[in-house]
C-alpha atoms as a PDB file:
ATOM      1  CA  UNK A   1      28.279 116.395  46.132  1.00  0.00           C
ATOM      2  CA  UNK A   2      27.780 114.405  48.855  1.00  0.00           C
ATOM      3  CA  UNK A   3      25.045 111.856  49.855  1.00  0.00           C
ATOM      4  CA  UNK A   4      22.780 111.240  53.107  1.00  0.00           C
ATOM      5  CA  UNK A   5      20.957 108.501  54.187  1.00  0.00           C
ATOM      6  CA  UNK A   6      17.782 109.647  56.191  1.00  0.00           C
ATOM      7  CA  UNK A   7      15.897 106.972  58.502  1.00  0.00           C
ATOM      8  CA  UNK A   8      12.787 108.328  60.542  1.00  0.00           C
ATOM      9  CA  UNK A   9      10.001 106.946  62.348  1.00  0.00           C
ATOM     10  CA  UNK A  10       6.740 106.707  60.401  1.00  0.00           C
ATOM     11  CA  UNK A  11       5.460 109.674  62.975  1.00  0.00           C
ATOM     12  CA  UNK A  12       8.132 111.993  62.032  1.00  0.00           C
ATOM     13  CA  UNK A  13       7.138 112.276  58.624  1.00  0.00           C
ATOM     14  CA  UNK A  14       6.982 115.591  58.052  1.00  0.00           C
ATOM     15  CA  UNK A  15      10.225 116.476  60.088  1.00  0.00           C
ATOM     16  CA  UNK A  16      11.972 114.182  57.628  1.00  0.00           C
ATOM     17  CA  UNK A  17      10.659 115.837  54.633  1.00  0.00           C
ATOM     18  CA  UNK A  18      11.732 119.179  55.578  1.00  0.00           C
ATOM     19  CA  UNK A  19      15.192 117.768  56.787  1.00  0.00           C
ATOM     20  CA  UNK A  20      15.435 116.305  53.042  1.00  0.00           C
ATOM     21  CA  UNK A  21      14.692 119.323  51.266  1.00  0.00           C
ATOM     22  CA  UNK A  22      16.914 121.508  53.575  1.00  0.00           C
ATOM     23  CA  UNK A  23      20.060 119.191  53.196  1.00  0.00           C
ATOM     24  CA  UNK A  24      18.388 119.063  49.122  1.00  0.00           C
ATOM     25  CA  UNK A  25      18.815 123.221  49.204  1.00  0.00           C
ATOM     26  CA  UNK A  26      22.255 122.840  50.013  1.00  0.00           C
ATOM     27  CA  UNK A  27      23.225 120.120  47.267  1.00  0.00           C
ATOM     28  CA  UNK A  28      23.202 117.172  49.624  1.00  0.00           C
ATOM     29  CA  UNK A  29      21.579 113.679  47.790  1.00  0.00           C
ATOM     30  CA  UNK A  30      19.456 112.646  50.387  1.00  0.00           C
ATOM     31  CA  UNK A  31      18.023 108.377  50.171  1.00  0.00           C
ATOM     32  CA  UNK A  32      15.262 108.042  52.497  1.00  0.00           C
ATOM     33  CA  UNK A  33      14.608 104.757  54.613  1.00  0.00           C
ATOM     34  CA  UNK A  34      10.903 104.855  53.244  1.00  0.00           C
ATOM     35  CA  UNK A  35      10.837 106.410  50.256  1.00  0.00           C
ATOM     36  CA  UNK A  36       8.354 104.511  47.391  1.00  0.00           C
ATOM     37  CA  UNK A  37       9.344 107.278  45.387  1.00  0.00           C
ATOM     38  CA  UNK A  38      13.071 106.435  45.147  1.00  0.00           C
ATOM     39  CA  UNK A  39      12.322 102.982  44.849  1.00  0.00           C
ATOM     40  CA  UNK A  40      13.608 102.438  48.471  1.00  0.00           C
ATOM     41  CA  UNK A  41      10.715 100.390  50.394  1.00  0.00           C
ATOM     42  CA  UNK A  42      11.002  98.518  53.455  1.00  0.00           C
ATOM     43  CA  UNK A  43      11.546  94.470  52.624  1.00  0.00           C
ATOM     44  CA  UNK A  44      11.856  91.372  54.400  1.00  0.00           C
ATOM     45  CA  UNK A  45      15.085  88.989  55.262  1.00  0.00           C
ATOM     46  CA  UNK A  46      15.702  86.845  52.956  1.00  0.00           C
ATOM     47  CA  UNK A  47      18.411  84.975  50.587  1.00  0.00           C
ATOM     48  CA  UNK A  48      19.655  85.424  47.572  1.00  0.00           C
ATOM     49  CA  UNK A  49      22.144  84.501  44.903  1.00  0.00           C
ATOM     50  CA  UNK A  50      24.533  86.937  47.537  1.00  0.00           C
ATOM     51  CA  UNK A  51      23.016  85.138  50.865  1.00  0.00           C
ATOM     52  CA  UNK A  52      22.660  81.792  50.370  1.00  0.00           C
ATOM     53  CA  UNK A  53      21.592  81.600  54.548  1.00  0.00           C
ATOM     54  CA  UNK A  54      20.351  84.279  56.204  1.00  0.00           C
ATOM     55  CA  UNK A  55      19.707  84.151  60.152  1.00  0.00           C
ATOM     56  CA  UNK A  56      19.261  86.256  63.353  1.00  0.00           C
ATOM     57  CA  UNK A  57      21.464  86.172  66.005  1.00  0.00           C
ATOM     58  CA  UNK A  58      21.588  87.373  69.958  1.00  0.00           C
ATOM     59  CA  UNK A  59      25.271  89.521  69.955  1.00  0.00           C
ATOM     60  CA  UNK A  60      26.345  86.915  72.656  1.00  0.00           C
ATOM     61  CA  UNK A  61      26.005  84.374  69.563  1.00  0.00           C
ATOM     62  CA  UNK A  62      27.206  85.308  66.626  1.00  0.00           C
ATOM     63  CA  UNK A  63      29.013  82.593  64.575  1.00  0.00           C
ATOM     64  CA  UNK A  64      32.534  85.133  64.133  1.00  0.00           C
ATOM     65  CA  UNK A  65      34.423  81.924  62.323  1.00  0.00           C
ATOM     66  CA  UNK A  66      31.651  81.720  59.668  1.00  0.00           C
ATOM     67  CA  UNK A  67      31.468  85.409  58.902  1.00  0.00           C
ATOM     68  CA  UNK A  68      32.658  85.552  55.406  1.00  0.00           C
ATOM     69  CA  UNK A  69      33.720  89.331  55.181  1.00  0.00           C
ATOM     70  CA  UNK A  70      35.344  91.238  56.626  1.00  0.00           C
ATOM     71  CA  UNK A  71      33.038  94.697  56.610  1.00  0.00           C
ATOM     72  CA  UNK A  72      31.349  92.997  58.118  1.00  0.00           C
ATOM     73  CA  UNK A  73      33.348  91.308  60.331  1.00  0.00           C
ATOM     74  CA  UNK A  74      34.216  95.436  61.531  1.00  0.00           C
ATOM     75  CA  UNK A  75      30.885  96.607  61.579  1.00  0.00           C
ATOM     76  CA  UNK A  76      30.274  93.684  63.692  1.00  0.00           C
ATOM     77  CA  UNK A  77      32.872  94.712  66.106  1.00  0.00           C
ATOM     78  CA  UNK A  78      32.206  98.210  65.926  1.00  0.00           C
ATOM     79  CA  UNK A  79      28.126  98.335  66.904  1.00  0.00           C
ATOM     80  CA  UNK A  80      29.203  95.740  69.805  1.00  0.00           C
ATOM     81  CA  UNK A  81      31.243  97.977  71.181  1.00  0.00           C
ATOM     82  CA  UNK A  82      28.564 100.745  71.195  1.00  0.00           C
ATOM     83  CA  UNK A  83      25.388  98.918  71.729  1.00  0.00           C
ATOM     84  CA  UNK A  84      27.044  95.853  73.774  1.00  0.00           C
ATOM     85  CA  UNK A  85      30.217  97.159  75.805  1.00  0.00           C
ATOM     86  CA  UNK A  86      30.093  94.336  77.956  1.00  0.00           C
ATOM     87  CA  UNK A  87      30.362  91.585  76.088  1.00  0.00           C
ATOM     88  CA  UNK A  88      33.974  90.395  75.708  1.00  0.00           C
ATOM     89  CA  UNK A  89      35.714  91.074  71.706  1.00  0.00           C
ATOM     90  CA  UNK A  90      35.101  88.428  69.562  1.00  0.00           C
ATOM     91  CA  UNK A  91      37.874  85.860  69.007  1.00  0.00           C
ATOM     92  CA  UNK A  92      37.840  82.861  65.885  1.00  0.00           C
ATOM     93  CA  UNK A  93      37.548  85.361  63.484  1.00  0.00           C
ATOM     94  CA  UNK A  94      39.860  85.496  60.469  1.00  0.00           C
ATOM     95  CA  UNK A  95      40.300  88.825  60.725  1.00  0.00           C
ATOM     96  CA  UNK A  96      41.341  91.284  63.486  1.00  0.00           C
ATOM     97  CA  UNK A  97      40.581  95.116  63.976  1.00  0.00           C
ATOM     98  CA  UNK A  98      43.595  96.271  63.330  1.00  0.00           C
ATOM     99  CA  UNK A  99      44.359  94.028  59.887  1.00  0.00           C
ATOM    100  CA  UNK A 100      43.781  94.912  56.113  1.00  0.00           C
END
């Protein structure tokens, strides 16, 4: 079986729900973005005994040397290259693209 995640805009609602229980009819688990009934609410930034300092950052500025995995080093790299083509590819990183 596989799993979806659903996010939707507060005014699409009811599209949503009948995109869940379609992708539901065919076996699909389906987590919603805003679901209180799945125990998945929207939250707020903050740390934890897993982020110790949490911060925004403008793409142009993000600290690549101080990002301590690499997932997330990729996923970094990845929605630059979609949202923010022109911006150059990071460099001080430990990791590259192409490395395990």
């Amino acid at each position: 079986m596989s799993s979806v995640f659903l996010s939707y805009s507060s005014a699409d609602l009811e599209t949503a729900t009948a995109v869940q229980a379609l992708l539901e009819k065919r076996t699909y688990t389906v987590f919603r973005d805003k679901d209180p009934e799945a125990g998945i609410v929207g939250g707020e930034v903050r740390t934890s005994s897993e982020a110790l300092d949490v911060r925004a950052f403008a793409p142009e500025s993000i600290p690549w040397p101080e990002i301590a995995f690499k997932t997330t080093w990729w996923a970094l790299v990845d929605w630059l290259a979609k949202r923010r083509p022109d911006l150059p590819a990071p460099s001080g990183a430990r990791w590259s693209s192409d490395s395990g």
